[in-house]
Protein backbone atom coordinates (compact mmCIF):
# COMPACT_ATOMS: atom_id res chain seq x y z
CA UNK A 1 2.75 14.31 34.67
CA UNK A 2 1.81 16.11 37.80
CA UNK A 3 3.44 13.36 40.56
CA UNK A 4 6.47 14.02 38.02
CA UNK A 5 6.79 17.88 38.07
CA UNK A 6 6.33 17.40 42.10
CA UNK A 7 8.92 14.78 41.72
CA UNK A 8 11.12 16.88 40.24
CA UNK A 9 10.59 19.84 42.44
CA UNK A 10 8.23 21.75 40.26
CA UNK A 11 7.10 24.58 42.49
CA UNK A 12 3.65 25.00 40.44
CA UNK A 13 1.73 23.07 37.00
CA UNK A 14 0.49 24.92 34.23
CA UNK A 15 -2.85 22.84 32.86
CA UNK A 16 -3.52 23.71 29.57
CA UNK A 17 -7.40 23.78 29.40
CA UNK A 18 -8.32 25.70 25.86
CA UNK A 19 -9.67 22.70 24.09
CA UNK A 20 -9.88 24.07 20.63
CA UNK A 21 -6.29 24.94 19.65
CA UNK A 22 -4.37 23.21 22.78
CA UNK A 23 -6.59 19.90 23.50
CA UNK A 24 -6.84 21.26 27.04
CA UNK A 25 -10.06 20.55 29.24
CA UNK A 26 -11.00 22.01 32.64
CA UNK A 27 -10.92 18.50 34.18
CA UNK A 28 -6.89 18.20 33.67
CA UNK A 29 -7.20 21.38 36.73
CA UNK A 30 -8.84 18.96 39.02
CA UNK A 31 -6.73 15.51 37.82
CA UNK A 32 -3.56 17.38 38.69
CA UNK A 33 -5.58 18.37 42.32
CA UNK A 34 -6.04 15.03 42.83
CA UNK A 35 -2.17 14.03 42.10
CA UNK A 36 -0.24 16.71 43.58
CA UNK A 37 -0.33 19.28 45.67
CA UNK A 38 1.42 21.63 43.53
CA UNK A 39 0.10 24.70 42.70
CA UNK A 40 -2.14 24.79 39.33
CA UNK A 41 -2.06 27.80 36.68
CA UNK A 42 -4.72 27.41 34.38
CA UNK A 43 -3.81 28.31 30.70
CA UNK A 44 -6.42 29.28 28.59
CA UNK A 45 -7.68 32.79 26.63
CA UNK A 46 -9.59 33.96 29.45
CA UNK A 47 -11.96 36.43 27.96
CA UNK A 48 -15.02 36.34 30.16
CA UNK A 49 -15.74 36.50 33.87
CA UNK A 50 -17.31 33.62 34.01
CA UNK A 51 -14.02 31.47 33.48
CA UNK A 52 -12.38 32.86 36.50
CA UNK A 53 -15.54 31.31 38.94
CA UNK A 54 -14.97 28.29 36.51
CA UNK A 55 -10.90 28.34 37.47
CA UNK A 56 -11.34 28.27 40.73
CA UNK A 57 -14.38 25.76 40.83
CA UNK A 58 -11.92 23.57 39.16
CA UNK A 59 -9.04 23.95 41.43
CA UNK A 60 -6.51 26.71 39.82
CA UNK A 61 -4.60 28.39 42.03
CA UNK A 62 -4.03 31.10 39.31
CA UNK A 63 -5.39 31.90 35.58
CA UNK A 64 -3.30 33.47 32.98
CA UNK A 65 -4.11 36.85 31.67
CA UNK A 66 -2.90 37.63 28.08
CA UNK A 67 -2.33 41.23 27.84
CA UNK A 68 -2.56 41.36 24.05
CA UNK A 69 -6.08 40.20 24.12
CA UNK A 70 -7.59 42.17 27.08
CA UNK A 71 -8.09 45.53 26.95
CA UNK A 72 -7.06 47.62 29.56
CA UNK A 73 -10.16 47.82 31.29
CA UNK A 74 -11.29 44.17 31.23
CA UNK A 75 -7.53 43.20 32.08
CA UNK A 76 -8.50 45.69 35.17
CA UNK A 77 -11.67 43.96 36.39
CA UNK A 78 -10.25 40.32 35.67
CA UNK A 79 -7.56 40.95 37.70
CA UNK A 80 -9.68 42.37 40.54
CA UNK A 81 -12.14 39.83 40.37
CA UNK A 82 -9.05 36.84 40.11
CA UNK A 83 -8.07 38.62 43.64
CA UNK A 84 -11.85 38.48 44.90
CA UNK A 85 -11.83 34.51 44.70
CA UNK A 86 -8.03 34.28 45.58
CA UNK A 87 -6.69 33.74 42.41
CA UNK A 88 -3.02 34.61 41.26
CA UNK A 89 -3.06 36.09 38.05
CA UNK A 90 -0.43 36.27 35.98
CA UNK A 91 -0.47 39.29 33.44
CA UNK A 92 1.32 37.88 29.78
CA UNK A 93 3.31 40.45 27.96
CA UNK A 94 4.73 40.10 24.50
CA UNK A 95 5.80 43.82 23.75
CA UNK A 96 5.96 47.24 25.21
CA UNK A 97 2.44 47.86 24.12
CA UNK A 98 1.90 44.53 26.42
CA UNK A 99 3.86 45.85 29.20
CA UNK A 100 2.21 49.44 29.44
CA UNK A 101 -1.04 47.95 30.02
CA UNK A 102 0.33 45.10 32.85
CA UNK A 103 1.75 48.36 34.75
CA UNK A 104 -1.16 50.37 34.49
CA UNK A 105 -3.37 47.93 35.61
CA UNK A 106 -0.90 47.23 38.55
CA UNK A 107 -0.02 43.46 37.39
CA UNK A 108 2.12 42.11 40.64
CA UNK A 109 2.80 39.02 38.19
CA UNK A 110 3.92 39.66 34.87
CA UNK A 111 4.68 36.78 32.59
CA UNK A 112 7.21 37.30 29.71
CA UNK A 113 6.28 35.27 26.97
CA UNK A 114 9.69 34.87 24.75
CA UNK A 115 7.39 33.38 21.60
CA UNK A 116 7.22 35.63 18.69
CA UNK A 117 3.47 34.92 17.98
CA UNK A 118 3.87 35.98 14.05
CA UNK A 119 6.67 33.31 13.61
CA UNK A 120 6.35 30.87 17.00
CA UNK A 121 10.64 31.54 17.40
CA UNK A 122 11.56 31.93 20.98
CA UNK A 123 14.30 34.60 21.71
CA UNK A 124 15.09 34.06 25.64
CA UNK A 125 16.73 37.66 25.00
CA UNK A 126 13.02 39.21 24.80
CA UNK A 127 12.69 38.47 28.76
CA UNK A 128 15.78 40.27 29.18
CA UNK A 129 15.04 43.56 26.92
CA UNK A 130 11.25 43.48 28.70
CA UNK A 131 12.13 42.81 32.24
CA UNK A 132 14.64 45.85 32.57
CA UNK A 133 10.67 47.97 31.50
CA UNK A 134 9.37 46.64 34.23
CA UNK A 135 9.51 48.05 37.89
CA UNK A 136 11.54 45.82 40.76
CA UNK A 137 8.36 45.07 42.72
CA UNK A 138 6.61 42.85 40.28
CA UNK A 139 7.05 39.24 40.38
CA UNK A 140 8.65 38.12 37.16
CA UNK A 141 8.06 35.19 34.92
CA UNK A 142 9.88 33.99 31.94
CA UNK A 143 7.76 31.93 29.52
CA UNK A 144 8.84 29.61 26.39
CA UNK A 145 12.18 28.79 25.19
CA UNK A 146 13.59 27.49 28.07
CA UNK A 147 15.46 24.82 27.47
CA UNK A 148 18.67 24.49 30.51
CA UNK A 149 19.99 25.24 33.56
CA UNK A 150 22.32 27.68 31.69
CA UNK A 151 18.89 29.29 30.57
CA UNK A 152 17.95 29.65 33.82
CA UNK A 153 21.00 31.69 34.92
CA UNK A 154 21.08 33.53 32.02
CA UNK A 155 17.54 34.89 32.61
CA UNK A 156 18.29 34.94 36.49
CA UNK A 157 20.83 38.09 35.94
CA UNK A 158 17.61 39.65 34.51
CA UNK A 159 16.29 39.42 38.10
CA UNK A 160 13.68 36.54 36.92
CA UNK A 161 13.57 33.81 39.31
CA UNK A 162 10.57 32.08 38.06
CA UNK A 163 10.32 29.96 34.49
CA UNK A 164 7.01 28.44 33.07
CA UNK A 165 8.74 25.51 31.30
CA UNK A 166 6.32 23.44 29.26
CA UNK A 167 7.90 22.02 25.31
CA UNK A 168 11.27 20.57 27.15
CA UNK A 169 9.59 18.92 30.48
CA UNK A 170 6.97 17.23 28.25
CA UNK A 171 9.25 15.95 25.75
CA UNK A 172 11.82 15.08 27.72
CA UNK A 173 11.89 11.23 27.88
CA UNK A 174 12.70 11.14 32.07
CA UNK A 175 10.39 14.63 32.93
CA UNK A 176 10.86 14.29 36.31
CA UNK A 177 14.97 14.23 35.90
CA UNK A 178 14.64 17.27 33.37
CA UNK A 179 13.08 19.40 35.95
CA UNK A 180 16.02 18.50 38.30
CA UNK A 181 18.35 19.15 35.30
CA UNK A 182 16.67 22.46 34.70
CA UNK A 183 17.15 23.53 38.73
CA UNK A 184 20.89 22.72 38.32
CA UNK A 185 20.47 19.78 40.52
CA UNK A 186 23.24 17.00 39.31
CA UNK A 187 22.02 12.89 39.51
């Protein structure tokens, strides 16, 4: 999968490596090393210090940092300590609540997650409503429910430029063509 995504032009890889819930593993971090040269987000529910020397022993090139589940002074240290060992970290919002704490701790990434995590629907709308909260400096992600180039533009008027695109790549039969589809390049 990760020679495909830097087939297709993939500018980055999110690993999955919580094993309980998402059948992830710290080893996919340094597989996808050894296959591209891509950069690697490592999804998981980083909630000790101790993962982010583990990310970057492994080869991330950022870690993901869910607002909802940090408060705001762990959030704080994670994402000074993430800069310490030259990590990227991308602050996930879900809500306002989400937001608030992203901006006070100064998030320069902030990931919009579009999943309702009460009923798993995606509402590409949610990136729009959030990202006008959010001040012009940060770096914007949009996260779940993309699906199209269409998508893509949509959420592009909303200033985001950058989409974390898992569900559609991985089930797409060709992923390396889907990832072309979804930059609006034609075959």
């Amino acid at each position: 999968m990760a020679r495909a995504y830097e087939a297709g032009g993939a500018a980055a890889i999110s690993v999955l490596t919580e094993p309980n819930f998402f059948d992830g593993d710290l080893a996919h971090l340094s597989e996808a090393r050894g296959a591209s040269a891509l950069l690697l987000l490592q999804k998981d529910f980083i909630i000790d210090e101790y993962q982010l020397f583990k990310a970057k022993f492994y080869h991330a090139d950022a870690v993901l940092l869910i607002a909802s589940v940090l408060d705001v002074e762990t959030l704080s240290t994670f994402g000074r300590l993430a800069q310490e060992l030259n990590l990227d970290a991308i602050v996930e919002v879900h809500d306002l609540a989400d937001v608030k704490k992203a901006i006070d701790v100064d998030a320069k990434i902030i990931g919009i997650n579009n999943r309702d995590l009460k009923t798993f629907a995606t509402d590409l709308n949610h990136s729009q409503r959030l990202a006008a909260l959010i001040p012009d400096d940060v770096v914007l992600i949009s996260a779940s429910g993309v699906e199209s180039h269409a998508d893509i533009e949509a959420l592009a008027r909303s200033r985001i430029k950058i989409f974390l695109v898992g569900k559609a790549i991985v089930r797409a039969p060709d992923p390396t063509q889907k990832i072309k589809e979804l930059r609006g390049e034609t075959t």
